[in-house]
C-alpha atoms as a PDB file:
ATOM      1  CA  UNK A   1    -112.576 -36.947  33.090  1.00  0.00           C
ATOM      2  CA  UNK A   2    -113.410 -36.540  28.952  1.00  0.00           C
ATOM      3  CA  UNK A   3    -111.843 -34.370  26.161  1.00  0.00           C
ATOM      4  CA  UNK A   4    -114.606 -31.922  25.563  1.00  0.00           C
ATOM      5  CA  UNK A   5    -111.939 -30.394  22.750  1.00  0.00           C
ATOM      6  CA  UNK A   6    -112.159 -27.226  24.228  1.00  0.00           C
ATOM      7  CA  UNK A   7    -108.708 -25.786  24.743  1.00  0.00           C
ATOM      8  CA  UNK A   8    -105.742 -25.493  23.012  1.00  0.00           C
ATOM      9  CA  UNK A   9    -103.156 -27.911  21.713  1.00  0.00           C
ATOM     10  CA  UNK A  10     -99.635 -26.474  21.158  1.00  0.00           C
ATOM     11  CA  UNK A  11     -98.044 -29.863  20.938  1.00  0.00           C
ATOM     12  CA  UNK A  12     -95.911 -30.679  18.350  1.00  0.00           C
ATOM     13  CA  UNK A  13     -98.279 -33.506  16.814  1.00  0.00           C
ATOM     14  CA  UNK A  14    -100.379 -32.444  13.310  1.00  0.00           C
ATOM     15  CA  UNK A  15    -102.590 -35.196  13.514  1.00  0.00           C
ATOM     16  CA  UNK A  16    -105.855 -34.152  13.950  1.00  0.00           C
ATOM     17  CA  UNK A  17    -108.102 -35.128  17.429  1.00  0.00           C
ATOM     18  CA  UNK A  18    -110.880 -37.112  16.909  1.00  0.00           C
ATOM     19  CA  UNK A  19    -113.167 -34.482  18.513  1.00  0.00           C
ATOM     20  CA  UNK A  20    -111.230 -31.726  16.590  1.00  0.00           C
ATOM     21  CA  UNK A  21    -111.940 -32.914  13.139  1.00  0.00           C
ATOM     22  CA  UNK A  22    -112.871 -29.763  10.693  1.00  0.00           C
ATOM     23  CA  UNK A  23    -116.772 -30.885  10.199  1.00  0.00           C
ATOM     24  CA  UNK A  24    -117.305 -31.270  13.969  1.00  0.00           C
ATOM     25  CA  UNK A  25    -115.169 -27.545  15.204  1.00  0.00           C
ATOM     26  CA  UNK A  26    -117.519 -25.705  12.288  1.00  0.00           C
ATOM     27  CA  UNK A  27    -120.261 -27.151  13.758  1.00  0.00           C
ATOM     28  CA  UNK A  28    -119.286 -26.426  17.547  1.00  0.00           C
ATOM     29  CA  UNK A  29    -118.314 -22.729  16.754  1.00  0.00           C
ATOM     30  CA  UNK A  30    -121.548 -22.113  14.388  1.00  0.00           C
ATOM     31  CA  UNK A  31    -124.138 -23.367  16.607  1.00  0.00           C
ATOM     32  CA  UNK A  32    -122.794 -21.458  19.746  1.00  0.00           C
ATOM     33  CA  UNK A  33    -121.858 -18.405  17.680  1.00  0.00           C
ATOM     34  CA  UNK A  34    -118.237 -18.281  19.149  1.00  0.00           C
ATOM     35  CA  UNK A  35    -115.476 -17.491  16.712  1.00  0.00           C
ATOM     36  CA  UNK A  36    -112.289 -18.965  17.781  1.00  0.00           C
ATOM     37  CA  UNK A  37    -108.940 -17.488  16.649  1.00  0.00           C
ATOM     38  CA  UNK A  38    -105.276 -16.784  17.638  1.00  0.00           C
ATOM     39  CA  UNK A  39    -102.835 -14.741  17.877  1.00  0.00           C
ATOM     40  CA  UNK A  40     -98.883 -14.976  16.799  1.00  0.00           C
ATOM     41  CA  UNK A  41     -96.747 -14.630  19.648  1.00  0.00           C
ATOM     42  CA  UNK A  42     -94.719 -12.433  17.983  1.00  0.00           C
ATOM     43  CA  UNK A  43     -97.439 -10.168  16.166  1.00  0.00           C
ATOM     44  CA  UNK A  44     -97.016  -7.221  18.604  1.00  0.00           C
ATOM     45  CA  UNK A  45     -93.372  -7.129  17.687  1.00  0.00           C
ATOM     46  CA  UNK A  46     -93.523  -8.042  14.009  1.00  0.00           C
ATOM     47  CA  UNK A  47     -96.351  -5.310  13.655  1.00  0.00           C
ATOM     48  CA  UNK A  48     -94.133  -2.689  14.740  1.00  0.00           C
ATOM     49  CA  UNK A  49     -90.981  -4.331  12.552  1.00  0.00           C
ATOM     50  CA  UNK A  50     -93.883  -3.314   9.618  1.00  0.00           C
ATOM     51  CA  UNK A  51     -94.749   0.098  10.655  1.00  0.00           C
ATOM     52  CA  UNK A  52     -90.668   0.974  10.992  1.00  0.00           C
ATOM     53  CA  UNK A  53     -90.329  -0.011   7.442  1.00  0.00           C
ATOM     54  CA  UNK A  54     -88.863  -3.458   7.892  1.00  0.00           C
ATOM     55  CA  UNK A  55     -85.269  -2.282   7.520  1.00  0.00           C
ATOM     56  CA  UNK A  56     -82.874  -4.538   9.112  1.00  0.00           C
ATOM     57  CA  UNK A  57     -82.443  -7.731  10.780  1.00  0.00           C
ATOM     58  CA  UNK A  58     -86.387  -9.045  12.696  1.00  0.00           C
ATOM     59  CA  UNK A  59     -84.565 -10.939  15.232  1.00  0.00           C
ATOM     60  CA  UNK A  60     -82.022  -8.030  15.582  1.00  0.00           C
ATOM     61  CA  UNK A  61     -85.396  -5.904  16.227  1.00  0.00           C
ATOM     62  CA  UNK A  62     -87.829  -8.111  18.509  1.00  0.00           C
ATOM     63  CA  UNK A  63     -84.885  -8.387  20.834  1.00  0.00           C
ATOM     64  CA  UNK A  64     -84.816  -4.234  21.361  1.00  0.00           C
ATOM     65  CA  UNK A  65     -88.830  -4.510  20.993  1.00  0.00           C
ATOM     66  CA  UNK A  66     -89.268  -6.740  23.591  1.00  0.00           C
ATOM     67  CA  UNK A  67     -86.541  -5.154  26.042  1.00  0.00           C
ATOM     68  CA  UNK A  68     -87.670  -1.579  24.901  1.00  0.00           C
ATOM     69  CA  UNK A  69     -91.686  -2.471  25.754  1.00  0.00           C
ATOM     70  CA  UNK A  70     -90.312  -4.670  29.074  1.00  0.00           C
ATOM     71  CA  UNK A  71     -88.692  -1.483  30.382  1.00  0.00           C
ATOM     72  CA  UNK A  72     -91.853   0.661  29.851  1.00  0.00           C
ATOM     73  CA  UNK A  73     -93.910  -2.075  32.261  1.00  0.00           C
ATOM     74  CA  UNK A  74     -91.846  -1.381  34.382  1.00  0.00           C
ATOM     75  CA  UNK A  75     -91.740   2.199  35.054  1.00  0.00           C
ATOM     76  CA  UNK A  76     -95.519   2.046  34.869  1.00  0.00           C
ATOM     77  CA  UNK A  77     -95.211   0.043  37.656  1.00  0.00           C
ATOM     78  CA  UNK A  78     -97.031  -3.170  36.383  1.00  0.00           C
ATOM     79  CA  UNK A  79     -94.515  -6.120  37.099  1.00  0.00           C
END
């Protein structure tokens, strides 16, 4: 089985792929007109940290984000 370098990588290691290099992922995502991007895994939270006014401690306040939004799932019924 091959690396097509689709995918992601969330190891550790900065080095760059071979078949990741910068020339050849423009070329991949121009000629099939796919945009590739990501998203923090905290951006929900830190988002709402922003729109509180960013008073306090962000740990303090993803913790009660994350427990707060957890307990609405739930009563909704979706875990």
């Amino acid at each position: 089985m091959t690396d097509d370098g689709a995918g992601v990588d969330d190891s550790d290691d900065d080095t760059p792929d071979v078949a990741t290099t910068a020339t050849e992922t423009a070329a991949s995502s121009s000629s099939s007109g796919v945009t590739l991007w990501s998203v923090d895994y905290d951006a929900a939270a830190r988002l709402s940290y922003e729109a509180a006014g960013s008073n306090g401690d962000f740990g303090a306040f993803k913790s009660k984000y994350l427990e707060d939004m957890s307990a609405m799932v739930a009563k909704k019924g979706l875990l």
